[in-house]
C-alpha atoms as a PDB file:
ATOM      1  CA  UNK A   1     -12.475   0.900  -8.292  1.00  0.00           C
ATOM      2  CA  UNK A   2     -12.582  -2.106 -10.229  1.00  0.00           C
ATOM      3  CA  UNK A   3     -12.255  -0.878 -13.725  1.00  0.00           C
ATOM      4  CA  UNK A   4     -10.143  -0.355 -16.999  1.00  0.00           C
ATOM      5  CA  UNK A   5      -8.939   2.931 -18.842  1.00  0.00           C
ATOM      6  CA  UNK A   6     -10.075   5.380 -15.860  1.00  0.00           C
ATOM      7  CA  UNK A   7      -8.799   9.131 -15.074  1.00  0.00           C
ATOM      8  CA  UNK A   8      -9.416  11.066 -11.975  1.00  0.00           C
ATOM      9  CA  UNK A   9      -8.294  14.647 -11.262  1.00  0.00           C
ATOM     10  CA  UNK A  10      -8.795  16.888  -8.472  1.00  0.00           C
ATOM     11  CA  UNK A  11     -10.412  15.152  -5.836  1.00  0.00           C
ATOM     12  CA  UNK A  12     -10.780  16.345  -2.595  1.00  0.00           C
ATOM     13  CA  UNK A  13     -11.702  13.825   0.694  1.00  0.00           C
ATOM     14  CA  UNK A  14     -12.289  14.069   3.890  1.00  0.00           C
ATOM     15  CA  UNK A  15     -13.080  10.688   6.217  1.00  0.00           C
ATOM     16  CA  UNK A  16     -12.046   7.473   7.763  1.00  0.00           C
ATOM     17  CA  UNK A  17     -11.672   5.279   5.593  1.00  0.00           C
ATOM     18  CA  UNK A  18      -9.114   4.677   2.164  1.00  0.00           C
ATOM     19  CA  UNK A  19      -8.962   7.957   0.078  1.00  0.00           C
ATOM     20  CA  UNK A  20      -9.256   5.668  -3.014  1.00  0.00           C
ATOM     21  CA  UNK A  21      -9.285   2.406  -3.260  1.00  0.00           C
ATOM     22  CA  UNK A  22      -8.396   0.752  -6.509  1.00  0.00           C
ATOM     23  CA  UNK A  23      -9.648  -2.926  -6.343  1.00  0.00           C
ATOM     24  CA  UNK A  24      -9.052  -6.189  -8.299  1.00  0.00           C
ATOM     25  CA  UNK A  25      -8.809  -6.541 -12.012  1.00  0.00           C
ATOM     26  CA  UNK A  26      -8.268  -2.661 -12.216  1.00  0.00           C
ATOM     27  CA  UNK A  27      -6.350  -1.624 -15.376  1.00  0.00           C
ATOM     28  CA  UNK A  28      -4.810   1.460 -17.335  1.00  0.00           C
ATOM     29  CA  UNK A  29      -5.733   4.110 -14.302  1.00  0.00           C
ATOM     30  CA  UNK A  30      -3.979   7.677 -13.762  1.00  0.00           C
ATOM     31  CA  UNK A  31      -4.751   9.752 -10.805  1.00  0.00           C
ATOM     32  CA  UNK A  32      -3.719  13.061  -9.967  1.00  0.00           C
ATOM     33  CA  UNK A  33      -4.293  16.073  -7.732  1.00  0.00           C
ATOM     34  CA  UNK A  34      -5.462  14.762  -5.535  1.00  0.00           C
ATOM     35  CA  UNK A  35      -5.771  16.136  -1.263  1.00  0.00           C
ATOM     36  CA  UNK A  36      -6.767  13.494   1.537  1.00  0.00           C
ATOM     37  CA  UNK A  37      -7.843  14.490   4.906  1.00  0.00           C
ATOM     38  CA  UNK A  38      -7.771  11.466   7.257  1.00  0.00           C
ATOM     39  CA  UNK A  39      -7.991   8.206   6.470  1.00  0.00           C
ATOM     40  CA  UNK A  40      -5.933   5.756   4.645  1.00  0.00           C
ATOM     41  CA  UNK A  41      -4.321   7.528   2.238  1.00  0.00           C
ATOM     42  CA  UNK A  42      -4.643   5.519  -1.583  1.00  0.00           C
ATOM     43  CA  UNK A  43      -5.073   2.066  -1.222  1.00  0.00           C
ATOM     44  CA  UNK A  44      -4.487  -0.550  -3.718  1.00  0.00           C
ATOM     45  CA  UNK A  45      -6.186  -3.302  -2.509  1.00  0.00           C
ATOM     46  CA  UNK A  46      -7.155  -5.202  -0.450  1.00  0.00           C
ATOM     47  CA  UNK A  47      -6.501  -8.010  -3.338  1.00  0.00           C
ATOM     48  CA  UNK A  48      -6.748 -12.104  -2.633  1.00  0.00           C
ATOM     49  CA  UNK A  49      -9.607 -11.745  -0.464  1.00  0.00           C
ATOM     50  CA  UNK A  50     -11.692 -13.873  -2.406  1.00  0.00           C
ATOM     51  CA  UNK A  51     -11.024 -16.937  -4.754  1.00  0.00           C
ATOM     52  CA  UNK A  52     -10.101 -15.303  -7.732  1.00  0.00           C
ATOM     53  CA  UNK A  53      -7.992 -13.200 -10.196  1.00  0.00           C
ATOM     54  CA  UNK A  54      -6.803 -10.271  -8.341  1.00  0.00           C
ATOM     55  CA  UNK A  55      -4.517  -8.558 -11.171  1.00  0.00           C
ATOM     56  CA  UNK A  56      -4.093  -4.889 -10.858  1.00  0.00           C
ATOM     57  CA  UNK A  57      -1.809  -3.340 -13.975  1.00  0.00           C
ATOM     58  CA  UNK A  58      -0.660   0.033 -15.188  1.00  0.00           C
ATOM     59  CA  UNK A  59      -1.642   2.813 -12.473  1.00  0.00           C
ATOM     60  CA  UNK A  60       0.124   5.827 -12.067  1.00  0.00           C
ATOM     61  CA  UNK A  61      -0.716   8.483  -8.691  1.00  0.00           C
ATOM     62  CA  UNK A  62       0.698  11.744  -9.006  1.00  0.00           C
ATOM     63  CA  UNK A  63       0.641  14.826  -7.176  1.00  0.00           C
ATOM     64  CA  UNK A  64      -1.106  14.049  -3.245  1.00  0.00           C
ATOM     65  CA  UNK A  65      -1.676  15.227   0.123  1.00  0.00           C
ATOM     66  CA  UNK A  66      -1.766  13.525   3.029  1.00  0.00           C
ATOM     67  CA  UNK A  67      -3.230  15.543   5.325  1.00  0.00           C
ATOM     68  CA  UNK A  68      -4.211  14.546   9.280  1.00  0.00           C
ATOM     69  CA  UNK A  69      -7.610  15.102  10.157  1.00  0.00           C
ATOM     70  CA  UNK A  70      -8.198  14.385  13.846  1.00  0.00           C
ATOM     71  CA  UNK A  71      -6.475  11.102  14.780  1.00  0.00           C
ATOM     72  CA  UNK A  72      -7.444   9.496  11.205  1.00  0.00           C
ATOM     73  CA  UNK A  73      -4.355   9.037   8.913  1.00  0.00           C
ATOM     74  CA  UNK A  74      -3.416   6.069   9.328  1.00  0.00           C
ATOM     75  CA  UNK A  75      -1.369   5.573   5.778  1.00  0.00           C
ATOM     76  CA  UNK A  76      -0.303   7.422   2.595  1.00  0.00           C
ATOM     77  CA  UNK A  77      -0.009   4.641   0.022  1.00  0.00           C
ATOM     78  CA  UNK A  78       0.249   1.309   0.478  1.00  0.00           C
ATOM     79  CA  UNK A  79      -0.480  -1.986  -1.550  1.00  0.00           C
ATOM     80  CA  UNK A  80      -2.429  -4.696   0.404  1.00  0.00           C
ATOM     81  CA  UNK A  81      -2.974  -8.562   0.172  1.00  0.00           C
ATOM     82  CA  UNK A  82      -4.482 -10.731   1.546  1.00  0.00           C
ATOM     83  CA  UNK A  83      -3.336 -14.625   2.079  1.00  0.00           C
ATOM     84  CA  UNK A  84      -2.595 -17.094   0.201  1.00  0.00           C
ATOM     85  CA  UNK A  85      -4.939 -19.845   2.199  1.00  0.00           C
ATOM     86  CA  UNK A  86      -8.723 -19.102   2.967  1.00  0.00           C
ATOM     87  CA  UNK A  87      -8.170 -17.626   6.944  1.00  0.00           C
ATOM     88  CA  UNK A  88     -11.269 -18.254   9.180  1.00  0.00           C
ATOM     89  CA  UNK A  89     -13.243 -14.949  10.184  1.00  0.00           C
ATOM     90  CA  UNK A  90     -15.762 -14.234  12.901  1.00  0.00           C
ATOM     91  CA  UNK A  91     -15.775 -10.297  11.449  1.00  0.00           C
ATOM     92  CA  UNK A  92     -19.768  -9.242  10.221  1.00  0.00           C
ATOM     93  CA  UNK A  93     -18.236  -8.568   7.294  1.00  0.00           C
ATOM     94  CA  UNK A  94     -17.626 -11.977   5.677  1.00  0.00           C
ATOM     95  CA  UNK A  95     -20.809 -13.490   7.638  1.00  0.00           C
ATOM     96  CA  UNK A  96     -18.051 -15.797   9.354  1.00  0.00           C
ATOM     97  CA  UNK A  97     -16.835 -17.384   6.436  1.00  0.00           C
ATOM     98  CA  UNK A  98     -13.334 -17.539   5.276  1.00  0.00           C
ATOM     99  CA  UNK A  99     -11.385 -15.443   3.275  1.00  0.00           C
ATOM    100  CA  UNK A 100      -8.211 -15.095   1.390  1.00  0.00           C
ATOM    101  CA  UNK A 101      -6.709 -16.864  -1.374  1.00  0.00           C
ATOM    102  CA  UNK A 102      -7.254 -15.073  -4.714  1.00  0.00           C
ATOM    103  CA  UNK A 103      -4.399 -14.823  -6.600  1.00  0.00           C
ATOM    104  CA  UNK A 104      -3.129 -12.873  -9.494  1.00  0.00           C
ATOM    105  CA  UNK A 105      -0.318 -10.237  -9.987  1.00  0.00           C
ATOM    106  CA  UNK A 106       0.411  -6.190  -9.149  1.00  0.00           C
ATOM    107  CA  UNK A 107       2.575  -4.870 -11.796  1.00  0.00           C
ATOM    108  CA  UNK A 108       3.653  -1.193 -13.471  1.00  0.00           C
ATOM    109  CA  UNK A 109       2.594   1.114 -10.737  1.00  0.00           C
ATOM    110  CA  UNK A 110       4.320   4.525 -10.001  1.00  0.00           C
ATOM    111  CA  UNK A 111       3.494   6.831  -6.948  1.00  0.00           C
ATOM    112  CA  UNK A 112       4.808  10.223  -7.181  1.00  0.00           C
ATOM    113  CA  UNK A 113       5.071  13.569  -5.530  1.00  0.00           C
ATOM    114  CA  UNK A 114       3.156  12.824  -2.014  1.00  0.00           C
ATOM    115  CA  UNK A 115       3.463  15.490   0.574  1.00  0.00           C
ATOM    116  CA  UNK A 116       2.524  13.691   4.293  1.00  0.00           C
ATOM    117  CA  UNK A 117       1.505  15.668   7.164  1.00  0.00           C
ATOM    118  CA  UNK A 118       1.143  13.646   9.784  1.00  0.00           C
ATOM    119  CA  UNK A 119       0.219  10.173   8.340  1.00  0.00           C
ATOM    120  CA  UNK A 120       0.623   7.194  10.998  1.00  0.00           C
ATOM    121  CA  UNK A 121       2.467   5.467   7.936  1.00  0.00           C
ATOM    122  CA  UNK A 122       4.898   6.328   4.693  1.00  0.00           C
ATOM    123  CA  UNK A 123       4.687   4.367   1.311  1.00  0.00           C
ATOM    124  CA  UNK A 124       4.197   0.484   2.304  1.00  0.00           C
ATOM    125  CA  UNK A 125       3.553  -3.302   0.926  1.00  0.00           C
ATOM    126  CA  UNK A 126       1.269  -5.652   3.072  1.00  0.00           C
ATOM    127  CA  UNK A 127       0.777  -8.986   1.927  1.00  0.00           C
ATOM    128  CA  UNK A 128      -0.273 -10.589   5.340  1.00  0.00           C
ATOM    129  CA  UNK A 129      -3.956  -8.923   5.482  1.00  0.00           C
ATOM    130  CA  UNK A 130      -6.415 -11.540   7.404  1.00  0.00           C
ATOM    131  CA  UNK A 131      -3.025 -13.197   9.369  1.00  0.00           C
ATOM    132  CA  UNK A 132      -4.130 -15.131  11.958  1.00  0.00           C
ATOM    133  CA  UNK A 133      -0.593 -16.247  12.824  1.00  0.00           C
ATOM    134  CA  UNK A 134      -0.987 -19.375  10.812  1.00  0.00           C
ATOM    135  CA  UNK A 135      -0.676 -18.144   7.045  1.00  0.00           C
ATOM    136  CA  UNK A 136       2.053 -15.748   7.376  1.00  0.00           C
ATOM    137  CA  UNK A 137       3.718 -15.190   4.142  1.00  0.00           C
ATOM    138  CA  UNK A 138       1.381 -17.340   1.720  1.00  0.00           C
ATOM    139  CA  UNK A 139      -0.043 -14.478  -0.267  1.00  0.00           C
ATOM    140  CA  UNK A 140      -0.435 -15.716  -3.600  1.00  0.00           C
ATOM    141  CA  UNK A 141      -0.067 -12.113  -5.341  1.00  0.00           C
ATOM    142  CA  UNK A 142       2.804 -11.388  -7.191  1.00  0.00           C
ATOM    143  CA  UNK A 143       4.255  -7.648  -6.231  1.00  0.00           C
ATOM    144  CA  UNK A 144       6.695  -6.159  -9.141  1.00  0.00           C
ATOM    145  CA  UNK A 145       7.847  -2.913 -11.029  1.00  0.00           C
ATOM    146  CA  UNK A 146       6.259  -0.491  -8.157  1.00  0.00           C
ATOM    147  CA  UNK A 147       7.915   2.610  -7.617  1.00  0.00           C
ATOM    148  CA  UNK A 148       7.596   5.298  -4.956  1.00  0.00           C
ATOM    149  CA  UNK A 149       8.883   8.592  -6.000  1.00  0.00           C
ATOM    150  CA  UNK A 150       9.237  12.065  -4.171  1.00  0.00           C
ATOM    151  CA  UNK A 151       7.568  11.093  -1.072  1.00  0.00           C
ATOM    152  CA  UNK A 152       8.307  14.372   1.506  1.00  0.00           C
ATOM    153  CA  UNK A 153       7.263  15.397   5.159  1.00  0.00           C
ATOM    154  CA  UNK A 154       6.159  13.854   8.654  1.00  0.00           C
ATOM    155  CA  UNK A 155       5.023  10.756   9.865  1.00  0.00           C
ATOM    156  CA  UNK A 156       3.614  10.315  13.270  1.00  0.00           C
ATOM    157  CA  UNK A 157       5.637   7.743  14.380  1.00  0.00           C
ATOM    158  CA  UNK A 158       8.195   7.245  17.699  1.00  0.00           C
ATOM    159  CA  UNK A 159       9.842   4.469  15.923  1.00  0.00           C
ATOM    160  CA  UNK A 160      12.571   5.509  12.576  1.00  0.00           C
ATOM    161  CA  UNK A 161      10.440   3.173  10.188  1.00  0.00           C
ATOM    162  CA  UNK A 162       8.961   5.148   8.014  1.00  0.00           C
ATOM    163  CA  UNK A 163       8.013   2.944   5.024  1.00  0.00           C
ATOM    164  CA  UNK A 164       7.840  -1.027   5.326  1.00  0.00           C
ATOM    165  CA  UNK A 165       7.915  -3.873   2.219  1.00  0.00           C
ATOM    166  CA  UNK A 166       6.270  -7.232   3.653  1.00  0.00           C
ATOM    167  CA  UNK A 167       5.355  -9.462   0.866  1.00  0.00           C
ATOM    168  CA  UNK A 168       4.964 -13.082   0.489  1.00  0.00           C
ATOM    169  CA  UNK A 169       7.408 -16.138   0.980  1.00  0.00           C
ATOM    170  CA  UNK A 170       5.661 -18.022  -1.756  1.00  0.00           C
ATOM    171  CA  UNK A 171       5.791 -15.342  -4.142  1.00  0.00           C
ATOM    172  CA  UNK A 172       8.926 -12.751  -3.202  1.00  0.00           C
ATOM    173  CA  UNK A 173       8.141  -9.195  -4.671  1.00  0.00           C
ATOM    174  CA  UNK A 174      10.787  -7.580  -6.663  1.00  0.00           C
ATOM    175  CA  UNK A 175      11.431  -4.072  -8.733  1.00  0.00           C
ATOM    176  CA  UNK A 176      10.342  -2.576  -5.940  1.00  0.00           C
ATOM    177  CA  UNK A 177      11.996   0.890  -6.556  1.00  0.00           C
ATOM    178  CA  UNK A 178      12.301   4.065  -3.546  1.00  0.00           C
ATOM    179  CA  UNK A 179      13.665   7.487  -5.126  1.00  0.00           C
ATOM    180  CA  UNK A 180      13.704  10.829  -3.057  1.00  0.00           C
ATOM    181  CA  UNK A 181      11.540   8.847  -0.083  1.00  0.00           C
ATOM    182  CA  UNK A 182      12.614  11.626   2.783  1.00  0.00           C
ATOM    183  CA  UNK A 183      10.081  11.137   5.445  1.00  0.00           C
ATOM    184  CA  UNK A 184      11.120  12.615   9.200  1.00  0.00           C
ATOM    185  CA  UNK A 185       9.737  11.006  12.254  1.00  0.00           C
ATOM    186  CA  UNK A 186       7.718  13.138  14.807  1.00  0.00           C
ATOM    187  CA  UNK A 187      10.446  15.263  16.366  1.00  0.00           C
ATOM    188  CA  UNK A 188      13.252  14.181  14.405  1.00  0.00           C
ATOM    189  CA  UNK A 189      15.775  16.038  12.452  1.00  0.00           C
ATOM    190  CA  UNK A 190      17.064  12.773  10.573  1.00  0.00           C
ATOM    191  CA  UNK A 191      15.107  11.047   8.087  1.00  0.00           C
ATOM    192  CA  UNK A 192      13.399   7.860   8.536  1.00  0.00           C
ATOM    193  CA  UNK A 193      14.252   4.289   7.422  1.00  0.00           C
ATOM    194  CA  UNK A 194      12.520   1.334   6.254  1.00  0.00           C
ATOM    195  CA  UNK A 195      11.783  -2.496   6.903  1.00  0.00           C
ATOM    196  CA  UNK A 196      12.098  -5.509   4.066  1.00  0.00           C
ATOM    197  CA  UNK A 197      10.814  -8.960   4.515  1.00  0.00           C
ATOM    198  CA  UNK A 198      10.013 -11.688   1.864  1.00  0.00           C
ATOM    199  CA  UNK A 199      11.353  -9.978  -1.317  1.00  0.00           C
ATOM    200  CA  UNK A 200      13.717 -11.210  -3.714  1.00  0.00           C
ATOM    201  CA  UNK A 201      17.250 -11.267  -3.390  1.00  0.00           C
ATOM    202  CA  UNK A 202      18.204  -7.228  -4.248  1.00  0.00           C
ATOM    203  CA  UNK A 203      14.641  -7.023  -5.454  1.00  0.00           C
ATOM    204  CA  UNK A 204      13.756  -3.549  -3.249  1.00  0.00           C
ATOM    205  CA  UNK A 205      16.102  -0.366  -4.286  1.00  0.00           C
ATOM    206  CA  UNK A 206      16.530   2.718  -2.371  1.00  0.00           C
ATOM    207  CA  UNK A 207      15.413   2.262   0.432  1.00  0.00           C
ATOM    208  CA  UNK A 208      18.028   2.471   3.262  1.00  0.00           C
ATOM    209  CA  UNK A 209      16.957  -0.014   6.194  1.00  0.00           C
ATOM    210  CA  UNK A 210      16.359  -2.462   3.412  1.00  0.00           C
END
């Protein structure tokens, strides 16, 4: 999607790739009912990849499943960046040249009421997409006022992590908001916890780990 003023109801996927995708200078979007089997769950992003405005504003994702589907679920939802300098490629899909360094800012979004089966993944932040191990951290994307709410089930995971916040050194995210995130490891009878790294002081909420 790169659009304004959009609603989408009952949608039903099955695949490999992101359930939906909501791409820069997207505005003013709801989304709800909505089942995924396999994939990458609903994707916002990726945003920086190319030199220019990147803003995404105002979405709202209600009522999901995440289901399995062979060994494709890799996420549920999860915002993605790219960096904040332009990162050398050899991938077919930027013909070898360089990408990275839009910029812009991520604001007002609200996921709510996901049930995961079996998702590699629980409600993340990425802002290191295209890291080389050079540019770690530079995402010039500013991450605020996102909430995750009533996130329930299984993640496929041997590790307790169960939902991660990476952002960006340059810009720190911040109102980054968790409520009722109960994800259970694979063969656990204890919920999950999650992972924080380059947000503002007290800037992520409710998320125990963090």
């Amino acid at each position: 999607m790169d659009v304004d003023n959009i609603q989408l109801t009952n949608l039903t996927y099955q695949g490999g790739d992101d359930c939906v995708a909501i791409k820069p200078r997207s505005y003013n979007i709801k989304i709800q009912n909505v089942t995924c089997n396999g994939g990458n769950g609903i994707a916002i992003g990726s945003l920086g990849q190319y030199l220019e405005d990147s803003s995404v504003a105002n979405i709202t994702v209600d009522q999901v499943k995440i289901i399995r589907y062979n060994e494709d679920m890799h996420n549920s939802a999860y915002i993605k960046t790219w960096m904040g300098g332009l990162v050398p490629q050899d991938s077919y899909e930027s013909a070898g040249l360089p990408r990275g360094g839009g910029w812009g800012s991520v604001t007002n979004l609200v996921f709510s009421n996901f049930e995961v089966h079996g998702a590699n993944a629980g409600p993340a932040i990425t802002q290191d997409s295209g890291d080389n191990g050079s540019y770690g951290g530079t995402s010039k994307m500013s991450i605020s006022d996102v909430s995750f709410v009533n996130f329930t089930g299984s993640i496929e995971t041997s590790s307790r992590k169960v939902a991660s916040v990476s952002c960006s050194k340059v810009l720190p995210c911040y109102d980054i908001n968790f409520e009722n995130v109960v994800l259970y490891p694979e063969n656990s009878t204890t919920p999950g916890v999650g992972s924080c790294k380059y947000t503002a002081e007290n800037g992520v909420h409710g998320l125990d780990g963090c």
